[in-house]
Protein backbone atom coordinates (compact mmCIF):
# COMPACT_ATOMS: atom_id res chain seq x y z
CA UNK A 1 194.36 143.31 13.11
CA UNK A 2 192.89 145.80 10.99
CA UNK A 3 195.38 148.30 11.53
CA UNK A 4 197.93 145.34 10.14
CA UNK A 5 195.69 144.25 7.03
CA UNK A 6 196.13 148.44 5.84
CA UNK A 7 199.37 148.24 6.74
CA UNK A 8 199.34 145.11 4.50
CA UNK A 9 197.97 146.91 1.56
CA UNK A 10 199.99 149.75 1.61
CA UNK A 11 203.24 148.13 1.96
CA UNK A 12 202.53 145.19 -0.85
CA UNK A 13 201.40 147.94 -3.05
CA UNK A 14 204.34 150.38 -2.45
CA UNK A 15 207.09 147.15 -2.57
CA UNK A 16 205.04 146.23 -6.15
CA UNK A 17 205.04 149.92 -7.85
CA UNK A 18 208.73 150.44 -6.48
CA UNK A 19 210.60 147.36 -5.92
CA UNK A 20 214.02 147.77 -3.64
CA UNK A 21 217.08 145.82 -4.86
CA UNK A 22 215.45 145.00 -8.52
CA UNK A 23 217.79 144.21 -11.13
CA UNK A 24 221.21 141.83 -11.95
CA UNK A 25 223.66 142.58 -9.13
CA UNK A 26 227.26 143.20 -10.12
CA UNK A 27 229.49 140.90 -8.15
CA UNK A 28 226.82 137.93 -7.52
CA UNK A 29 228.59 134.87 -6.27
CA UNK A 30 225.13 132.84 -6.03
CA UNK A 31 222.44 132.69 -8.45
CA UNK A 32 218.69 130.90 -8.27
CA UNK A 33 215.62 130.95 -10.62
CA UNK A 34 212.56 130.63 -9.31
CA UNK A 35 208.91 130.09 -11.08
CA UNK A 36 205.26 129.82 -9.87
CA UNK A 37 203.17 128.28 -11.94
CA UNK A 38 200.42 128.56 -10.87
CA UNK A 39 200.03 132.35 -11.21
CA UNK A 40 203.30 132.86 -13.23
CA UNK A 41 205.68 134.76 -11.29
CA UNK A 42 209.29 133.94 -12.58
CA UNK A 43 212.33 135.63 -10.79
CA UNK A 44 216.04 135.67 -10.15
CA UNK A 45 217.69 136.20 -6.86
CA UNK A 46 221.35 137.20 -6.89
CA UNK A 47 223.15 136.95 -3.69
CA UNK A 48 227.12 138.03 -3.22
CA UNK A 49 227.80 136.03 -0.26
CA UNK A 50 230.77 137.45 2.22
CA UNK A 51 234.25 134.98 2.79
CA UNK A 52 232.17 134.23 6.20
CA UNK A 53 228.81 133.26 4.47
CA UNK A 54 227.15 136.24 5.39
CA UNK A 55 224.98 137.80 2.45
CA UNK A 56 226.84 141.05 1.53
CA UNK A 57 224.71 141.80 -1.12
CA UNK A 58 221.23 140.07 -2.60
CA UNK A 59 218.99 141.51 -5.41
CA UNK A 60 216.16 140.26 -7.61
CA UNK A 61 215.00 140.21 -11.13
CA UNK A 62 211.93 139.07 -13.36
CA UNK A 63 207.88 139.92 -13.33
CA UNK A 64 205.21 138.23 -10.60
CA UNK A 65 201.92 139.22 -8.58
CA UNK A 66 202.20 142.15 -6.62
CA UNK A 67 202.55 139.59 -3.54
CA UNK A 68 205.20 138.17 -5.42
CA UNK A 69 207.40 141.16 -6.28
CA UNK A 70 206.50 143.04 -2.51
CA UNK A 71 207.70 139.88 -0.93
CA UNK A 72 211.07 139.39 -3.47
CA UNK A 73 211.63 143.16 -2.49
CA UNK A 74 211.21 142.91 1.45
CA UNK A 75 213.14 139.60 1.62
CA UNK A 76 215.91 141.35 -0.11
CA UNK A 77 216.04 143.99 2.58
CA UNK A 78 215.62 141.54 5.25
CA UNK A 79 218.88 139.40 4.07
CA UNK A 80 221.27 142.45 3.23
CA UNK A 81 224.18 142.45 5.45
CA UNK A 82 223.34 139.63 7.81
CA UNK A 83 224.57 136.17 8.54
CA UNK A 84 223.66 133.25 6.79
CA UNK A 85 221.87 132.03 9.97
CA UNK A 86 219.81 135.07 10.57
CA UNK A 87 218.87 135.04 6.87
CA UNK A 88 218.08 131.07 7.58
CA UNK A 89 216.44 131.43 10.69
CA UNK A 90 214.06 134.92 9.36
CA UNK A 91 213.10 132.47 6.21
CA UNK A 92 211.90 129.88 8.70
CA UNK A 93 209.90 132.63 10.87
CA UNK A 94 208.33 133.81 7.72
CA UNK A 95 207.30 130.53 6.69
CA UNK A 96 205.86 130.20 9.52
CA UNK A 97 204.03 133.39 9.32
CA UNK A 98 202.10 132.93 5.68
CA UNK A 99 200.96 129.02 6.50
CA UNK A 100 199.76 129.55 10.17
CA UNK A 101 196.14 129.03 11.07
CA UNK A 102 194.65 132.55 10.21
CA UNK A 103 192.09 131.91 13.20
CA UNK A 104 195.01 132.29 15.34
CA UNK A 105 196.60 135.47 16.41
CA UNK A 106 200.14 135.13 14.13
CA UNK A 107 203.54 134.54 15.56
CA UNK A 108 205.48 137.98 14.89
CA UNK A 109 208.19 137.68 16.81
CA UNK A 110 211.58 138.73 14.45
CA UNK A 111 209.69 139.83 11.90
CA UNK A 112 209.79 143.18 11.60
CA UNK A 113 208.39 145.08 8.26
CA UNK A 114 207.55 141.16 7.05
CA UNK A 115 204.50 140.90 9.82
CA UNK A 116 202.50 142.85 7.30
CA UNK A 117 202.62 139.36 5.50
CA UNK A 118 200.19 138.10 8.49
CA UNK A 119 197.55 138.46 5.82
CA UNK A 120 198.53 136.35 3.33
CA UNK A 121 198.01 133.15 5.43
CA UNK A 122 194.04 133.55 5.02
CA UNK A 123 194.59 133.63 1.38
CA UNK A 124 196.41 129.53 0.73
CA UNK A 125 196.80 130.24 -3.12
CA UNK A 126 198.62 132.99 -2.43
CA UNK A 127 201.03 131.86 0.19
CA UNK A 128 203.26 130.30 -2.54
CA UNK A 129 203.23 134.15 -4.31
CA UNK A 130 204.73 135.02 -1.14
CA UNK A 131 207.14 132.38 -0.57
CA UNK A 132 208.45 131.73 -4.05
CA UNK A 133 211.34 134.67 -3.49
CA UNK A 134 212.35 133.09 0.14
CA UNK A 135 212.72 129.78 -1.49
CA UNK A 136 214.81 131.00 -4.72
CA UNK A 137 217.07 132.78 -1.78
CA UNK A 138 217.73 129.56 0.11
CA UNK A 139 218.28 127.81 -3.50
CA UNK A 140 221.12 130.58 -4.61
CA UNK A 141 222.70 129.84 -0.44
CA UNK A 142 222.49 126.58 -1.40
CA UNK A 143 224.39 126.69 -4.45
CA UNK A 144 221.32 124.45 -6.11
CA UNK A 145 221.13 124.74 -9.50
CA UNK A 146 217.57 123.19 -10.42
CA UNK A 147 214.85 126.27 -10.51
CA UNK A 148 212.80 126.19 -7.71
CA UNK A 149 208.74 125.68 -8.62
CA UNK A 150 206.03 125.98 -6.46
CA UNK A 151 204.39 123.16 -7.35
């Protein structure tokens, strides 16, 4: 596990200095805000969805935690290019991940690059820093039009 919690700290830090997919995204056919109040991380996730549902495209925008902003970028490489159900069913997985008991060995099955995320779960406050990006995605599928808070 320790080998995971560096991995951890070198991947949130590199995601938060250089974000992948940051900025508007030309062609969006889905937009969601989302907002944290708690520690203030506001973003937007555009998403250009394909004529079969898959996510062609997905980027983000706005200012958060390093957490926040590592987790906005990774989602947005996990979702490029895949089907709505993957996206769906990866969401779910990392869910899972960030609230699991942190006495337990985590679940990291599918997860790829987001297992480094393992850490977050013995850290509650900061579990909605991580989510708040995965949420906003599933808002912009959605078509919903509320922004998404944390609270």
């Amino acid at each position: 596990m320790d080998d995971l919690r560096e991995l951890y700290q070198t991947t949130i830090l590199d995601h938060n200095k250089r974000p992948r997919n940051f900025g508007p995204l030309e062609g969006a056919t889905r937009t969601a805000d989302g907002h944290n109040p708690l520690c203030g991380d506001k973003l937007k996730v555009y998403v250009a969805l394909e004529s079969d549902g898959s996510v062609g495209d997905v980027s983000f925008e706005g200012e958060g935690c390093a957490i926040s902003t590592a987790s906005a970028s990774m989602m947005t490489e996990a979702a490029r290019g895949k089907p709505r159900e993957e996206v769906q069913a990866t969401l779910e997985r990392f869910h899972g991940l960030v609230t699991s008991d942190p006495t337990t060995d985590p679940n990291l099955e599918g997860l790829g690059k987001l297992a480094v995320f393992a850490g977050v779960r013995e850290y509650p406050m900061r579990v909605k820093c991580a989510t708040l990006a995965w949420h906003t995605l599933q808002a912009a599928l959605d078509g919903q039009t509320d922004p998404v808070k944390t609270e």
